[in-house]
C-alpha atoms as a PDB file:
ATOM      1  CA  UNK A   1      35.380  26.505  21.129  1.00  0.00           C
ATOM      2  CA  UNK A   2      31.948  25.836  22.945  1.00  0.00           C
ATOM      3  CA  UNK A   3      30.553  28.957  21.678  1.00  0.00           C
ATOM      4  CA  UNK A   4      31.807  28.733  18.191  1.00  0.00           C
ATOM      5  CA  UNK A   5      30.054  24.930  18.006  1.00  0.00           C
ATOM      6  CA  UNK A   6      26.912  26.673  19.907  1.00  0.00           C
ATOM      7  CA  UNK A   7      26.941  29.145  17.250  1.00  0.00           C
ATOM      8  CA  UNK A   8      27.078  27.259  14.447  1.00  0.00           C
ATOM      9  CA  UNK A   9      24.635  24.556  15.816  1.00  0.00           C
ATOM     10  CA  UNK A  10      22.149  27.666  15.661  1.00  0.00           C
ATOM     11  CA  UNK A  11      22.771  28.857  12.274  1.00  0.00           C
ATOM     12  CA  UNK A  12      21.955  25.177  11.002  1.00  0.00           C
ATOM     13  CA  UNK A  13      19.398  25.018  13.510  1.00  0.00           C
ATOM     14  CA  UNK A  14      17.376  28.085  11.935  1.00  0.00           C
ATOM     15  CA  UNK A  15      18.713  27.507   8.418  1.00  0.00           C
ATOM     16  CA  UNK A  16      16.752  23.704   8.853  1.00  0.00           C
ATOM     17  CA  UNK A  17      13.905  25.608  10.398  1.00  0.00           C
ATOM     18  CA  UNK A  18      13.879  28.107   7.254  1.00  0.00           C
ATOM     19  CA  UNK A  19      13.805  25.229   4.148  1.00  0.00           C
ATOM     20  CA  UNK A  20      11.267  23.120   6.202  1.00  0.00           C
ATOM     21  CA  UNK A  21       8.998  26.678   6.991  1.00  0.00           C
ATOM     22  CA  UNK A  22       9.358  26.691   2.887  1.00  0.00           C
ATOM     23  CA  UNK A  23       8.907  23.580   2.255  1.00  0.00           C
ATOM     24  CA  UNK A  24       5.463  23.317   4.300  1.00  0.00           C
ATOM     25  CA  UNK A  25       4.490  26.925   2.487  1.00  0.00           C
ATOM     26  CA  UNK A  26       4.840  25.274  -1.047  1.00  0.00           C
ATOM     27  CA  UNK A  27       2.830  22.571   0.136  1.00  0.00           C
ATOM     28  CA  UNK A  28       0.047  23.807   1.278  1.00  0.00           C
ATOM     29  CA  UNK A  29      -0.808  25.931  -1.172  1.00  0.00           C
ATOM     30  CA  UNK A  30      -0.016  23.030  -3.616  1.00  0.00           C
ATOM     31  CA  UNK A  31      -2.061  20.457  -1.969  1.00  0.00           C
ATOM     32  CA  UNK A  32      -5.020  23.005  -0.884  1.00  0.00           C
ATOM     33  CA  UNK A  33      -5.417  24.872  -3.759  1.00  0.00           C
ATOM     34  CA  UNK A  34      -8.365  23.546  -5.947  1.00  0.00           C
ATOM     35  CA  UNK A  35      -8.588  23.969  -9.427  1.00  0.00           C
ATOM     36  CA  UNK A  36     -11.629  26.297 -10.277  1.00  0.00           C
ATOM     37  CA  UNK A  37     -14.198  25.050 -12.459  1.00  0.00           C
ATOM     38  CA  UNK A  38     -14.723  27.012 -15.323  1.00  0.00           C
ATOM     39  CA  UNK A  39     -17.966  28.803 -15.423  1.00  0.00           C
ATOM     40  CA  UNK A  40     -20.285  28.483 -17.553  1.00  0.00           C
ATOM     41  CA  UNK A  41     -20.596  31.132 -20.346  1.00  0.00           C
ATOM     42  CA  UNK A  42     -23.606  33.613 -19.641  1.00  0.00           C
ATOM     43  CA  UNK A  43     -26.081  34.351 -22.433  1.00  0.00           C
ATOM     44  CA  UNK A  44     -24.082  37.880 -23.441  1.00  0.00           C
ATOM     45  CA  UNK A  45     -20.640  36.008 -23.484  1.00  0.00           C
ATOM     46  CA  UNK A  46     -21.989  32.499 -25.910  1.00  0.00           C
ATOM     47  CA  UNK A  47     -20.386  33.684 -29.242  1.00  0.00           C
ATOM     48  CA  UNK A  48     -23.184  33.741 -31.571  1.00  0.00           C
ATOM     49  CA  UNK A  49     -23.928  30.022 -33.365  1.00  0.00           C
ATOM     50  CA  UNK A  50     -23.372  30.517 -37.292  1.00  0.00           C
ATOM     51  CA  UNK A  51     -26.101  30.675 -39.269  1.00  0.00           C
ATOM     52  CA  UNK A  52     -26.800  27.695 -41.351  1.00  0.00           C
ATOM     53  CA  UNK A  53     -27.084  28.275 -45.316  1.00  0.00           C
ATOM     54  CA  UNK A  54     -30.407  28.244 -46.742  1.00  0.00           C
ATOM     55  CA  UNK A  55     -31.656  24.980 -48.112  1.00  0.00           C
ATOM     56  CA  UNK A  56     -33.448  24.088 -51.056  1.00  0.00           C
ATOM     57  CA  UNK A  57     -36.500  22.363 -50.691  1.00  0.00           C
ATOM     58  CA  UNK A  58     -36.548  19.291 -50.845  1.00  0.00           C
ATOM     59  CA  UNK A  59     -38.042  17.589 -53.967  1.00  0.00           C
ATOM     60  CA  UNK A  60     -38.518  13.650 -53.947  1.00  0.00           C
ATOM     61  CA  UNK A  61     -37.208  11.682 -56.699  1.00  0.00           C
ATOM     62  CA  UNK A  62     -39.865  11.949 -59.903  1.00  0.00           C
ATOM     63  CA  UNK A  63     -41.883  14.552 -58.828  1.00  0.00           C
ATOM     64  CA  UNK A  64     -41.760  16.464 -61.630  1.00  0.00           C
ATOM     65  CA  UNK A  65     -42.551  13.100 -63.961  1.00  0.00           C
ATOM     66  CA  UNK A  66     -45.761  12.481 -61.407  1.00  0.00           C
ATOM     67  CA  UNK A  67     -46.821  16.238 -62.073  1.00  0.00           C
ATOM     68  CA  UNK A  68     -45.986  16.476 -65.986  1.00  0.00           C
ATOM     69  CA  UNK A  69     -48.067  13.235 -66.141  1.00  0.00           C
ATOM     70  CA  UNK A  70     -50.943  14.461 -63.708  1.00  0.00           C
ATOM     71  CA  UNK A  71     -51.459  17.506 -66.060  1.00  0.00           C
ATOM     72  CA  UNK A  72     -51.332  15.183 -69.285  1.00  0.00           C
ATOM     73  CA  UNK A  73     -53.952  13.237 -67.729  1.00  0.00           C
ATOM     74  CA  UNK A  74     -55.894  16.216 -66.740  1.00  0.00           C
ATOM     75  CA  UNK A  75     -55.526  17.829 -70.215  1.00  0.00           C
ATOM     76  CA  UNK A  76     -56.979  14.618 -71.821  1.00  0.00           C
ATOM     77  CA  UNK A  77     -60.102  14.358 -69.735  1.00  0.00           C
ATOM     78  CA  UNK A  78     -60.699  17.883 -70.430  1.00  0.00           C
ATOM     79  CA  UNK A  79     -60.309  17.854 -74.191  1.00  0.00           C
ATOM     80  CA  UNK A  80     -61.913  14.428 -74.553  1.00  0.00           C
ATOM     81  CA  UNK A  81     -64.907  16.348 -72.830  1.00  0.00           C
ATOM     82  CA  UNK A  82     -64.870  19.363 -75.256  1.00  0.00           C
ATOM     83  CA  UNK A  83     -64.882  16.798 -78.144  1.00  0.00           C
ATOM     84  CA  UNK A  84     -67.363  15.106 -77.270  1.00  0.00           C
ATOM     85  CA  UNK A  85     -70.243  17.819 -76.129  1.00  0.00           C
ATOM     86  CA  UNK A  86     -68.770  19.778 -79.266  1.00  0.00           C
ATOM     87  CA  UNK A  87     -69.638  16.962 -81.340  1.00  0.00           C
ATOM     88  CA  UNK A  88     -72.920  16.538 -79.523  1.00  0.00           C
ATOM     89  CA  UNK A  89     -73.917  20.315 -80.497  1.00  0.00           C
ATOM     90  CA  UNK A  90     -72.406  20.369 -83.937  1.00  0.00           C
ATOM     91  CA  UNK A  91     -74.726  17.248 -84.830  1.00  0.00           C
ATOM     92  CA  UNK A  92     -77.660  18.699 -82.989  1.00  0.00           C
ATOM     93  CA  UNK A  93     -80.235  19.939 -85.216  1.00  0.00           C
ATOM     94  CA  UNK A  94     -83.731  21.655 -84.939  1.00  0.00           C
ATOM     95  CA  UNK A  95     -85.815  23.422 -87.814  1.00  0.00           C
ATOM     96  CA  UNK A  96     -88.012  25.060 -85.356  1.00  0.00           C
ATOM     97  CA  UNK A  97     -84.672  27.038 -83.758  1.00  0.00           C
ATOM     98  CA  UNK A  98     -81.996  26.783 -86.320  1.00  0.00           C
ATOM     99  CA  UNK A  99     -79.815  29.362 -84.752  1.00  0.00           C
ATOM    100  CA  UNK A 100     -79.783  27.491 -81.465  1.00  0.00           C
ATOM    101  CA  UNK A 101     -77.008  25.244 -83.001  1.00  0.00           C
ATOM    102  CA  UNK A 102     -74.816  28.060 -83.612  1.00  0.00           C
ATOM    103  CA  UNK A 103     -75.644  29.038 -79.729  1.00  0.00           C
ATOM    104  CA  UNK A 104     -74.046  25.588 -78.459  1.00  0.00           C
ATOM    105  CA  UNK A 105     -71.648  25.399 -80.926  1.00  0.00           C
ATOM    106  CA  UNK A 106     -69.925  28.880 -80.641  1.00  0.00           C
ATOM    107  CA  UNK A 107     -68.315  28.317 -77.082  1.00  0.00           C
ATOM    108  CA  UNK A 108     -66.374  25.370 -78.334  1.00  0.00           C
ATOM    109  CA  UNK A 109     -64.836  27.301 -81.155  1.00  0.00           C
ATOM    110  CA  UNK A 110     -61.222  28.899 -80.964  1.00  0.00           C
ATOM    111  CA  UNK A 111     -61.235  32.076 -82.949  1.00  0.00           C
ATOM    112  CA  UNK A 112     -60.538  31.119 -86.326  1.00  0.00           C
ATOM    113  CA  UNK A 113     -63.253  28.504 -86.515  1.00  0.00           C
ATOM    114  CA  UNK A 114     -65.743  31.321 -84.989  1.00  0.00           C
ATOM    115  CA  UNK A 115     -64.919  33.809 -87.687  1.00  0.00           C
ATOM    116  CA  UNK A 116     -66.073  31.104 -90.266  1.00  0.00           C
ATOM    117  CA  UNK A 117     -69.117  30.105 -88.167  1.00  0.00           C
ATOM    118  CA  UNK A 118     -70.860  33.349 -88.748  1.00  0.00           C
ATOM    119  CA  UNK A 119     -73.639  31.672 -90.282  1.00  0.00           C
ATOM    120  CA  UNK A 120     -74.239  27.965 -91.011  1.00  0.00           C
ATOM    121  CA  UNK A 121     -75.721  26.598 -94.050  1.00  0.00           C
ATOM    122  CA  UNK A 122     -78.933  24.538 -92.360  1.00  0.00           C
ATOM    123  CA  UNK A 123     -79.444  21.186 -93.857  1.00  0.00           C
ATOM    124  CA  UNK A 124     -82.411  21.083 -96.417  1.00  0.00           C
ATOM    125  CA  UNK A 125     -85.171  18.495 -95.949  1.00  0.00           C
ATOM    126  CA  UNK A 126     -84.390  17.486 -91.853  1.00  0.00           C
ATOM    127  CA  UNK A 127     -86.674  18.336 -89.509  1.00  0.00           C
ATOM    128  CA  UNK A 128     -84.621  17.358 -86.556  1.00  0.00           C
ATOM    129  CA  UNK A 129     -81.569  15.972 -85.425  1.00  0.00           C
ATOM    130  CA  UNK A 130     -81.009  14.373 -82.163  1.00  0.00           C
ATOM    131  CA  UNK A 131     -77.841  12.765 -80.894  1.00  0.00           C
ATOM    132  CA  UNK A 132     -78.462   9.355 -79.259  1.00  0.00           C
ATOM    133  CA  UNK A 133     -74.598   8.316 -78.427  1.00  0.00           C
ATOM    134  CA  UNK A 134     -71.371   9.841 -78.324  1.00  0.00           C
ATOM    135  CA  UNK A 135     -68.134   7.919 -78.213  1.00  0.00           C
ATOM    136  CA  UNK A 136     -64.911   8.667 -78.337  1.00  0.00           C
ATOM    137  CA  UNK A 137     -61.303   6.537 -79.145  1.00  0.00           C
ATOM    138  CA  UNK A 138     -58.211   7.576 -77.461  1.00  0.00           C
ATOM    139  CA  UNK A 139     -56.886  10.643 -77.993  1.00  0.00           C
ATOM    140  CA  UNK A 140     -53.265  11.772 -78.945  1.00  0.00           C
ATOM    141  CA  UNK A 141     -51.218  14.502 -77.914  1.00  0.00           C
ATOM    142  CA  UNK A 142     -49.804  16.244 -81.047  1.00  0.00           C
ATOM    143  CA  UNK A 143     -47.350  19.611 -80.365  1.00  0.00           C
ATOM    144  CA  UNK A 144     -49.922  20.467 -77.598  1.00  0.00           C
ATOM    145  CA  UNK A 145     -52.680  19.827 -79.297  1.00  0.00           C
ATOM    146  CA  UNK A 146     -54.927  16.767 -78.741  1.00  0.00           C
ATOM    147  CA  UNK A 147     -56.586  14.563 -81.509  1.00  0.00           C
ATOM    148  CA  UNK A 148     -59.781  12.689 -80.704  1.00  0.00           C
ATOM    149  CA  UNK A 149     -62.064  10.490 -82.782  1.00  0.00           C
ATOM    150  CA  UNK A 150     -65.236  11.091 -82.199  1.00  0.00           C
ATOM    151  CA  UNK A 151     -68.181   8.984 -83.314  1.00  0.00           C
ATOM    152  CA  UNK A 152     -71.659   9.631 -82.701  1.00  0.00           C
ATOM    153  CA  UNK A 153     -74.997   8.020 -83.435  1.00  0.00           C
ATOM    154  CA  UNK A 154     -77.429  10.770 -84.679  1.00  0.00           C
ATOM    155  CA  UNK A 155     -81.448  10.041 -84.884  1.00  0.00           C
ATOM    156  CA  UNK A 156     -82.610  12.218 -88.071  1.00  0.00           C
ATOM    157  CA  UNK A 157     -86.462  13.288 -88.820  1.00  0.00           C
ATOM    158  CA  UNK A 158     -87.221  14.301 -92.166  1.00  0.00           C
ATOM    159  CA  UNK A 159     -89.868  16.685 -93.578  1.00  0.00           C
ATOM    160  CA  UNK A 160     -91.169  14.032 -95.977  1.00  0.00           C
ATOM    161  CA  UNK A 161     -91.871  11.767 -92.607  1.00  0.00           C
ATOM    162  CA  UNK A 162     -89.755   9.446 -91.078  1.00  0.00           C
ATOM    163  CA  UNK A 163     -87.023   8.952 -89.002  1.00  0.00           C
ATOM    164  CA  UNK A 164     -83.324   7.166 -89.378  1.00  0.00           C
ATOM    165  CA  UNK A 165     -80.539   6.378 -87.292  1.00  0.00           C
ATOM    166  CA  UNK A 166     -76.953   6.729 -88.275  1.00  0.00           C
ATOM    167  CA  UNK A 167     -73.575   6.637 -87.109  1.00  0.00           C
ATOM    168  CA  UNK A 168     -70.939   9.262 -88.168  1.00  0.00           C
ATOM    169  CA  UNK A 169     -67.107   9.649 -87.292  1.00  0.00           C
ATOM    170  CA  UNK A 170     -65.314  12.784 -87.228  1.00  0.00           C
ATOM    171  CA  UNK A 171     -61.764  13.982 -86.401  1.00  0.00           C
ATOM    172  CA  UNK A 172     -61.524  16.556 -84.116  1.00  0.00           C
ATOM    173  CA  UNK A 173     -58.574  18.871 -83.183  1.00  0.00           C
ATOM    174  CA  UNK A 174     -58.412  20.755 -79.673  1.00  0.00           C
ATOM    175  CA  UNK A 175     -55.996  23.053 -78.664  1.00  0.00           C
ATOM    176  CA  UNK A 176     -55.521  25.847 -75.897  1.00  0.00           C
ATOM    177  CA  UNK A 177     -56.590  29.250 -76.712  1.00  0.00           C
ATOM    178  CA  UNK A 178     -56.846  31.952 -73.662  1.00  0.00           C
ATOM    179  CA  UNK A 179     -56.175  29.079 -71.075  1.00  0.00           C
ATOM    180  CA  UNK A 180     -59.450  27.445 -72.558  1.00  0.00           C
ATOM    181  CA  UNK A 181     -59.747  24.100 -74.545  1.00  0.00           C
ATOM    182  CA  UNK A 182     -61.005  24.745 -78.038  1.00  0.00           C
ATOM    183  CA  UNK A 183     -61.903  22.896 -81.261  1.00  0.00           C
ATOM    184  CA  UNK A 184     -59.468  24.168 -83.610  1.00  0.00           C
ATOM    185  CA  UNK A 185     -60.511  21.890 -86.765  1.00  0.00           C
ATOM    186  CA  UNK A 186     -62.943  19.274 -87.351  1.00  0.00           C
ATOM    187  CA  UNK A 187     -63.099  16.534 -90.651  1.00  0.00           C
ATOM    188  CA  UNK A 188     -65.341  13.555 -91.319  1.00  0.00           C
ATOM    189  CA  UNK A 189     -63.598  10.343 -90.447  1.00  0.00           C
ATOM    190  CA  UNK A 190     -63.661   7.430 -92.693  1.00  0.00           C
ATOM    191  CA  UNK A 191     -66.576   5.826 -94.310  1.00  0.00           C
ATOM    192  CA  UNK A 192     -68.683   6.187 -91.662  1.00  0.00           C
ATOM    193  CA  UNK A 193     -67.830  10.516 -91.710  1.00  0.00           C
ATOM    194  CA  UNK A 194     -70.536  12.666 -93.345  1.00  0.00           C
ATOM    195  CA  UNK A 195     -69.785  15.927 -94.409  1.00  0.00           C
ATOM    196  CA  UNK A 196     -69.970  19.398 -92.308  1.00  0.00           C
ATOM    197  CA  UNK A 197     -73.397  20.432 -91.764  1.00  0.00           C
ATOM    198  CA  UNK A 198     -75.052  16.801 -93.342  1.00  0.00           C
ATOM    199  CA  UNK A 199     -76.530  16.796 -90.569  1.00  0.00           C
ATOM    200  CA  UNK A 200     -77.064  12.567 -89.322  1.00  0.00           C
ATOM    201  CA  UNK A 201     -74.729  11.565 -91.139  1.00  0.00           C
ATOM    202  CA  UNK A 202     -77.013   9.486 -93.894  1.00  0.00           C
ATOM    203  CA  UNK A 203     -75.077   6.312 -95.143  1.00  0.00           C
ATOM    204  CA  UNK A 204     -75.697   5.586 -98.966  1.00  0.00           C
ATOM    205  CA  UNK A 205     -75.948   2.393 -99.973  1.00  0.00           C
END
């Protein structure tokens, strides 16, 4: 009997000795085991960033109303200008060198009103014609053309002696021809108007 209880006292002996060597096994690699930080992706393995969609550029609010109106403006300086020195030469007036009004005159012309302007009747009985002032009312824009009134005050010298000052008003149309500003048509403006080529503009009683 004494060995059979020695016996079994063994077995249980190293069958306690075999769950506790287990037992310690599981928990050391449990408790010592430390979770590995994950590494940071080298330069080859980052996936490539998606490209982002081409943008527009970006247009503020009413920028195209600030640049439509910046070109009006622009266009009616310029034409107001063309008008107005147009005017100036078309008044101008010297018997000594008729054909030096044609000279000024031609570059304001689009190329209907040249073919017309070949050759100008000269005003009989002036000596000269000088223009003194040259204003101008507001212009409108009509189907891309722009409408001035222009009046001037015109100092005529006659062959029979003697000088006068007058004032005529004319109508003058200027339009774009060739990416240039041109008088397209010109007509004597209310009472004040003399007819083409009178040069001065003399007022009858």
């Amino acid at each position: 009997m004494s060995r059979r209880g020695s016996a079994s006292r063994k077995v249980l002996f190293l069958g306690a000795a075999f769950v506790w060597l287990c037992i310690s096994v599981v928990m050391f690699w449990g408790s010592g085991e430390e979770e590995a930080e994950p590494k940071p992706p080298s330069t080859k393995e980052k996936a490539a960033l998606p490209e982002e969609p081409n943008q527009e550029p970006f247009e503020a609010e009413g920028t195209d109303a600030v640049v439509k109106e910046d070109e009006a403006e622009q266009a009616r300086e310029e034409t107001k200008q063309v008008a107005a020195r147009f005017i100036r030469a078309y008044l101008s007036f010297d018997a000594k060198d008729p054909e030096k009004k044609l000279k000024e005159v031609r570059p304001y012309l689009s190329s209907t009103m040249a073919e017309g302007w070949e050759g100008l009747d000269y005003p009989d009985g002036i000596k000269k014609a000088k223009v003194l002032k040259v204003e101008t009312a507001a212009g409108a824009e009509d189907v891309g053309d722009w409408v001035w009134t222009v009046k001037a005050q015109t100092e005529t010298t006659f062959d029979r002696g003697g000088a006068e000052k007058a004032w005529s008003m004319y109508e003058v149309v200027v339009g774009i021809e060739d990416d240039k500003w041109v008088v397209e048509e010109v007509n004597p403006g209310g009472d004040a108007g003399a007819e083409p080529l009178q040069i001065g503009g003399i007022e009858e009683e």
